[in-house]
Protein backbone atom coordinates (compact mmCIF):
# COMPACT_ATOMS: atom_id res chain seq x y z
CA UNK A 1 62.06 -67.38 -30.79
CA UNK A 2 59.73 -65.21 -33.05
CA UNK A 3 57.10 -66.14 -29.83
CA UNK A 4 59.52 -64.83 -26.96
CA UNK A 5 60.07 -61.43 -28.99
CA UNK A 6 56.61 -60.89 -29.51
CA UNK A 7 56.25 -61.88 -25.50
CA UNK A 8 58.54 -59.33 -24.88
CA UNK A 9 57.54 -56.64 -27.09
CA UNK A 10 53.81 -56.86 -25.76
CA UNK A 11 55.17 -57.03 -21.62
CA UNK A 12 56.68 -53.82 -23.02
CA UNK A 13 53.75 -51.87 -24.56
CA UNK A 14 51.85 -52.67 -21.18
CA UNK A 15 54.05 -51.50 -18.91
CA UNK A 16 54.11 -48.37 -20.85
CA UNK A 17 51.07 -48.14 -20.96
CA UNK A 18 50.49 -47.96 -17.22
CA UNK A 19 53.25 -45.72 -16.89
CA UNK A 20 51.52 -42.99 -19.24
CA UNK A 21 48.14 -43.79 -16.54
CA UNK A 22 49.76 -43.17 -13.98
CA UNK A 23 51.64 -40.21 -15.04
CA UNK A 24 48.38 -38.83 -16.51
CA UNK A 25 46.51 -39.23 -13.12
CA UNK A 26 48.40 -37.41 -11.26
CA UNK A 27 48.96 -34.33 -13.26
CA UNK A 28 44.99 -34.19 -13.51
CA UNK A 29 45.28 -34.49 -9.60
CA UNK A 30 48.13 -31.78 -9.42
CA UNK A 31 45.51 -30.05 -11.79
CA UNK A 32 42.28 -30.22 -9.92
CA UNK A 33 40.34 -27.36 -7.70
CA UNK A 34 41.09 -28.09 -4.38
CA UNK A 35 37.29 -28.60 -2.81
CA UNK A 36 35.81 -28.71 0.53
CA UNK A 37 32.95 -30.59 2.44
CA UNK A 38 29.56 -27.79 2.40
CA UNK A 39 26.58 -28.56 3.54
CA UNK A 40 23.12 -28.68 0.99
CA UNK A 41 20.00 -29.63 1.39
CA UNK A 42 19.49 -33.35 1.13
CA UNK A 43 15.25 -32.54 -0.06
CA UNK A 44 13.20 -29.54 -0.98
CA UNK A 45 12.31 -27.99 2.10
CA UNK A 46 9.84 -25.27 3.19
CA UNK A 47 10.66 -21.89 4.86
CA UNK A 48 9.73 -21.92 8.69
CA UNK A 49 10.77 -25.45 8.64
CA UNK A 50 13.15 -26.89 11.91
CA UNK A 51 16.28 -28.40 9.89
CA UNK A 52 17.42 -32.11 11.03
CA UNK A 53 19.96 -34.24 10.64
CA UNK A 54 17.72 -36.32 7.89
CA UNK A 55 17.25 -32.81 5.38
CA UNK A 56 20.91 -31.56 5.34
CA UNK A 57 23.93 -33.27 4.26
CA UNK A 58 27.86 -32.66 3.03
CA UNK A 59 29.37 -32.63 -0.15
CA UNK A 60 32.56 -31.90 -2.09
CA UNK A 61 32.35 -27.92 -3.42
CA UNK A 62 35.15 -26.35 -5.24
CA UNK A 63 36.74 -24.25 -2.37
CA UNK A 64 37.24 -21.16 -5.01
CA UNK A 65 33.71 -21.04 -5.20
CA UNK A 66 32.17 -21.78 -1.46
CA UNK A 67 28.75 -19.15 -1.58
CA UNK A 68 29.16 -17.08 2.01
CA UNK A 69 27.43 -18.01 4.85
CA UNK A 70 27.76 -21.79 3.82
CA UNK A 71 28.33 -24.24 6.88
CA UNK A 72 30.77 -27.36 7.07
CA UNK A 73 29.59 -28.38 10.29
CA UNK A 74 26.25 -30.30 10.36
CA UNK A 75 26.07 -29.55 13.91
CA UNK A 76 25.84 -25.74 13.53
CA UNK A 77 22.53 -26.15 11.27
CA UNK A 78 20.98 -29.12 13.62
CA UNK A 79 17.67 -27.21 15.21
CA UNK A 80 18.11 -23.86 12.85
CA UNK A 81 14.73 -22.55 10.83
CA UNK A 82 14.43 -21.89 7.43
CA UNK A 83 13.36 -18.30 6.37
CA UNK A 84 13.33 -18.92 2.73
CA UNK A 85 12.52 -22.63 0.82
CA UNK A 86 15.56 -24.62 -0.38
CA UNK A 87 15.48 -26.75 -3.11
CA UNK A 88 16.94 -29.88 -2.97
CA UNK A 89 21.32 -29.72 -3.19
CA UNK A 90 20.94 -26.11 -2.54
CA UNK A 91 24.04 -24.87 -0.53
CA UNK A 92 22.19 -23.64 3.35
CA UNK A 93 23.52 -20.38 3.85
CA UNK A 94 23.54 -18.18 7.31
CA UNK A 95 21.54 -15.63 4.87
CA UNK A 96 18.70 -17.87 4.79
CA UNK A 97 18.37 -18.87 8.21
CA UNK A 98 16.20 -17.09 11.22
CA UNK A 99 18.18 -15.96 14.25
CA UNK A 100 19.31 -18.25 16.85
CA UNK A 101 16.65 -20.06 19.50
CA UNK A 102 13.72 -19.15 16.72
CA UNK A 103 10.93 -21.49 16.78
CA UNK A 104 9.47 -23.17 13.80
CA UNK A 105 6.22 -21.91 12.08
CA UNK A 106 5.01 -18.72 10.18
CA UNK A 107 6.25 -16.72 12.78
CA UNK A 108 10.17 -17.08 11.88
CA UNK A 109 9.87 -15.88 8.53
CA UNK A 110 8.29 -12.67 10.04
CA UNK A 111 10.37 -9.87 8.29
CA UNK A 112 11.88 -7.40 11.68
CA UNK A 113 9.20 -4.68 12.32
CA UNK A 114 6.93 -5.86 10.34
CA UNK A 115 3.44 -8.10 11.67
CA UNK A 116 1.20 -11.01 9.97
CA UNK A 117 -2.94 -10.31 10.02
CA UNK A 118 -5.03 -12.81 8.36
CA UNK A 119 -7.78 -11.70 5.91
CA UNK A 120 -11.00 -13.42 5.25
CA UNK A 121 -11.02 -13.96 1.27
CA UNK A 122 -13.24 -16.36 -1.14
CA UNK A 123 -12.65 -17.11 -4.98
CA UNK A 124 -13.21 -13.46 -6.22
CA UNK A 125 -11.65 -11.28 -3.21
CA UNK A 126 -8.24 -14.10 -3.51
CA UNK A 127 -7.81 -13.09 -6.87
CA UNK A 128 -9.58 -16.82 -7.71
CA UNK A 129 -6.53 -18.15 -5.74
CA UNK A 130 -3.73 -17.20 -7.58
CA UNK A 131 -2.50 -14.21 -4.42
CA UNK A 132 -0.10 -17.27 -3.49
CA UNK A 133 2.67 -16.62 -0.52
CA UNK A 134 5.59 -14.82 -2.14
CA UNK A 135 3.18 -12.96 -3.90
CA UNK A 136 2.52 -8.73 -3.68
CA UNK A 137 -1.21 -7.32 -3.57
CA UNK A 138 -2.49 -4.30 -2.95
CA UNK A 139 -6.06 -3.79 -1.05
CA UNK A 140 -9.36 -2.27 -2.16
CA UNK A 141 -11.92 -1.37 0.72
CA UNK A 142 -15.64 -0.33 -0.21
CA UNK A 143 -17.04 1.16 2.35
CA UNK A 144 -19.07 5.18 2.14
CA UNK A 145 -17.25 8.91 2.68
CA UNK A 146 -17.46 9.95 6.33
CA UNK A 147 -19.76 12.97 6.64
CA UNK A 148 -23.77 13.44 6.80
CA UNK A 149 -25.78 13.12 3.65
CA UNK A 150 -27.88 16.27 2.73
CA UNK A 151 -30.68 15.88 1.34
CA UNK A 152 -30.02 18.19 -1.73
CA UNK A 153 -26.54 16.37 -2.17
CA UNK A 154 -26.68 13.94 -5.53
CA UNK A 155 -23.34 12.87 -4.85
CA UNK A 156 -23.16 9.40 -4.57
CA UNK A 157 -21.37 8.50 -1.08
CA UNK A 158 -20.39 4.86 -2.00
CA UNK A 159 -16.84 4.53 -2.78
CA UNK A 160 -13.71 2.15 -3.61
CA UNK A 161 -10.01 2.91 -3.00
CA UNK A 162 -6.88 1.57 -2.47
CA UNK A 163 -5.71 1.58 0.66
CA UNK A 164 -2.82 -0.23 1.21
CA UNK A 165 -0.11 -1.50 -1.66
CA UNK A 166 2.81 -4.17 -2.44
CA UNK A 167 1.71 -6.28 0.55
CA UNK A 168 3.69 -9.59 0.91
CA UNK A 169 1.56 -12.52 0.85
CA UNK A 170 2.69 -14.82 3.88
CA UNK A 171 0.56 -17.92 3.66
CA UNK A 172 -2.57 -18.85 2.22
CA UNK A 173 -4.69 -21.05 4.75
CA UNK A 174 -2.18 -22.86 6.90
CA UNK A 175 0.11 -23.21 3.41
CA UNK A 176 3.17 -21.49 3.64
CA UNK A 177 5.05 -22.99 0.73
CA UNK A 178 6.13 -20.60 -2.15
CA UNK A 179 7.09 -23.00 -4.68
CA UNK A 180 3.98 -23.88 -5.93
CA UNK A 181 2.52 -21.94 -8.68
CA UNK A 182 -0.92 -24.15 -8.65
CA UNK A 183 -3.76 -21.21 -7.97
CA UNK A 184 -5.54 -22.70 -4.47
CA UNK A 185 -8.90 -20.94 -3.39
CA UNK A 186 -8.92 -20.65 0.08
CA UNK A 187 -10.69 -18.91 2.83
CA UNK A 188 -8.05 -17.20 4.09
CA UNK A 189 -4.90 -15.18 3.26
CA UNK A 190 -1.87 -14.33 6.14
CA UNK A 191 -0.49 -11.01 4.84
CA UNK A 192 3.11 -9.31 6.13
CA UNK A 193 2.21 -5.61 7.41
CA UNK A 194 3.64 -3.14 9.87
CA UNK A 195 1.55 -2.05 12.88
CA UNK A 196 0.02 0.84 11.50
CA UNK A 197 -1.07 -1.06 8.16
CA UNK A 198 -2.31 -3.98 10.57
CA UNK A 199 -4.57 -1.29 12.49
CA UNK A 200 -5.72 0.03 8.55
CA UNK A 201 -6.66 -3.59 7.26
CA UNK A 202 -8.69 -4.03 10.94
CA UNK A 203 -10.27 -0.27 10.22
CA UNK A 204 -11.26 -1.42 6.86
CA UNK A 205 -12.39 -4.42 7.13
CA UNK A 206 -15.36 -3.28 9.89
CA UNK A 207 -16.01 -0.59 8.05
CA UNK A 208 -16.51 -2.03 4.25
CA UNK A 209 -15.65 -4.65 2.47
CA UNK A 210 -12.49 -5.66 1.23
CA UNK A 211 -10.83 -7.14 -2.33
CA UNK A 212 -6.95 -7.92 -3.48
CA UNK A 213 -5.88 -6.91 -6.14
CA UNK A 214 -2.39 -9.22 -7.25
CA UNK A 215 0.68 -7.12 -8.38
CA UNK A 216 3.38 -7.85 -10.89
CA UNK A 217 5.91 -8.61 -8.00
CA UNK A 218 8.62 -6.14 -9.70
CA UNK A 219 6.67 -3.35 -9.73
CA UNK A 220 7.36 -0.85 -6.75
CA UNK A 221 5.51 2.16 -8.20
CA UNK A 222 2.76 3.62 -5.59
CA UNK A 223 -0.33 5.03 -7.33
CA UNK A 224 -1.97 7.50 -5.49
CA UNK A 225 -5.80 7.23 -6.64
CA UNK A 226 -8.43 9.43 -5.53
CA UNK A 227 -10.81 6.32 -5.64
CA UNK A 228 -13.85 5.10 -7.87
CA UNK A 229 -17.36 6.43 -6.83
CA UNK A 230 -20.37 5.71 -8.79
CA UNK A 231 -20.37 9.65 -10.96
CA UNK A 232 -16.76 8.67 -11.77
CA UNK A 233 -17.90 5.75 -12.66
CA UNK A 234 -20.47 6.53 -14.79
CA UNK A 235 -19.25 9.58 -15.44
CA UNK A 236 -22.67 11.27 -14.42
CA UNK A 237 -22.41 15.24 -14.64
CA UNK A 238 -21.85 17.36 -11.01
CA UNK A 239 -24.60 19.43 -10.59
CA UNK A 240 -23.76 22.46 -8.94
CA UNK A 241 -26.26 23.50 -6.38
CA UNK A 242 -26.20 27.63 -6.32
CA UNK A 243 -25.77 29.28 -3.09
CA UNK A 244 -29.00 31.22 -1.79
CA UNK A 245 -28.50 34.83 -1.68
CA UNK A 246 -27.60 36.43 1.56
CA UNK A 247 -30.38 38.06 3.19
CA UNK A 248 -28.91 40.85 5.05
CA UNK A 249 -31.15 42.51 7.77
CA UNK A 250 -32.33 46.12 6.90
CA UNK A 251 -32.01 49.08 9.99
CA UNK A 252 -34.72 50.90 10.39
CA UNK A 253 -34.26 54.55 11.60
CA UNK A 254 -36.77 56.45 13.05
CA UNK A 255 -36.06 60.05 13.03
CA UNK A 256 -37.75 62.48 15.31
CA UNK A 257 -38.68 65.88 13.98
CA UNK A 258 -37.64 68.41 16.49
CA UNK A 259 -40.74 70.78 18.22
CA UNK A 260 -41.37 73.79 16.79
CA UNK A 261 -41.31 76.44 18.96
CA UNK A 262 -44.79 78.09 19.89
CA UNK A 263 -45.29 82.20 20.61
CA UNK A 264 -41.81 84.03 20.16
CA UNK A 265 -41.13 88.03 21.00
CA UNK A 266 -38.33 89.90 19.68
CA UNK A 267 -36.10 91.41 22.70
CA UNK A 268 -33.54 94.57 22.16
CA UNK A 269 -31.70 95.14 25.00
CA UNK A 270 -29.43 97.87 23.85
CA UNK A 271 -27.54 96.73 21.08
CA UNK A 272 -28.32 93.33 21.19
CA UNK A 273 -30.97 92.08 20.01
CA UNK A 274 -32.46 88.42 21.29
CA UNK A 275 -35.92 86.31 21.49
CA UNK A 276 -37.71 84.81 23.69
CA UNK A 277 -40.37 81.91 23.53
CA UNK A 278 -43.02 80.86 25.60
């Protein structure tokens, strides 16, 4: 008897139990975000890279919180190229993409406007590798003032100056990644310019040689330098060459005394009197 009770008792407790689940389920369900199906990045991928079914996939994200410009469609993103690198269950957003019917390669992350120019660099002009893409430099050329040399002038004519600043680093070599913080020297550096910069760094680079100099990459300040030649360098005094007296060109006047006249006679007509000469 004691048995049966005890049976009964315990059948009770269970089904409770599972009641109380139950219940408690679904008022976490009635509870929950709603979320839909948004499409990440399945690996780390690299900007100016063609996206394919095997880098992309979908997954459950709160629908209060969807970034914009996120995609639900895998089709939409199937052939698209990455401007900017994703990191791996990164949301792919229409922000980060290049336009429609862009190709893959340097040339779709290519800022509008703007042009890439490849510089010829070794360890000390590459900032001993650490001007990495993503990075901002500005550019020293060393090259001579335009003008004749006199020979009286002690002016040196040598000089270095900055002629371009905050210039985006696109690639170093054929590496385009910007995730990696490793300093690489290379031979090489792709920079981001518009045309008229592009037709500077050309200018400059026939005409002298030139160096990078790496930037903190918040700093948007221009400094307008007036460049480093060897007196400023050493700070060697001026010297001041005097200007040679103007030597101004002297008349000469010849005067011509008058002739004298030779035998005179006093004439008096009358009244008048007069004189003659001969």
């Amino acid at each position: 008897m004691k048995n049966m009770r005890a049976l009964a008792m315990l059948t009770v407790a269970t089904i409770a139990a599972l009641a109380a689940v139950l219940f408690a389920s679904r008022w976490v369900q009635t509870q929950a975000t709603p979320s839909t199906r948004v499409a990440v990045a399945s690996t780390d991928i690299n900007l100016g890279q063609r996206l394919t079914p095997e880098f992309v996939k979908l997954v459950d994200w709160p629908a209060g919180s969807i970034p914009a410009g996120a995609f639900s469609d895998l089709q939409k993103l199937d052939g698209r190229v990455l401007k900017t690198s994703a990191q791996r269950g990164e949301p792919l957003l229409e922000a980060k993409l290049a336009p429609l019917g862009t190709l893959g390669g340097l040339s779709a992350v290519i800022g509008d406007g703007k042009r890439a120019i490849t510089v010829r660099v070794n360890d000390v002009i590459g900032v001993a590798g650490f001007a990495l893409p993503g990075n901002y430099v500005d550019i020293i050329v060393n090259t001579q003032k335009g003008g004749s040399a006199t020979p009286g002038d002690s002016q040196d004519r040598n000089i270095s100056k900055i002629v371009l600043e905050k210039i985006l680093v696109l690639a170093v070599a054929q590496e385009v990644s910007r995730d990696d913080t490793k300093p690489r020297v290379v031979n090489a550096v792709t920079l981001e310019v518009s045309p008229e910069q592009a037709e500077k760094i050309d200018l400059a680079r026939s005409v002298g040689t030139l160096s990078l100099v790496l930037r903190n990459q918040v700093d948007t300040a221009d400094e307008m330098t007036g460049g480093a030649t060897k007196v400023s360098l050493l700070r060697e005094p001026v010297a001041v060459v005097a200007p040679k007296p103007e030597v101004k060109a002297v008349r000469v006047v010849q005067r011509v005394a008058a002739a004298r006249p030779g035998n005179c006679i006093r004439v008096i007509t009358g009244t008048q009197n007069g004189q003659e000469c001969f």
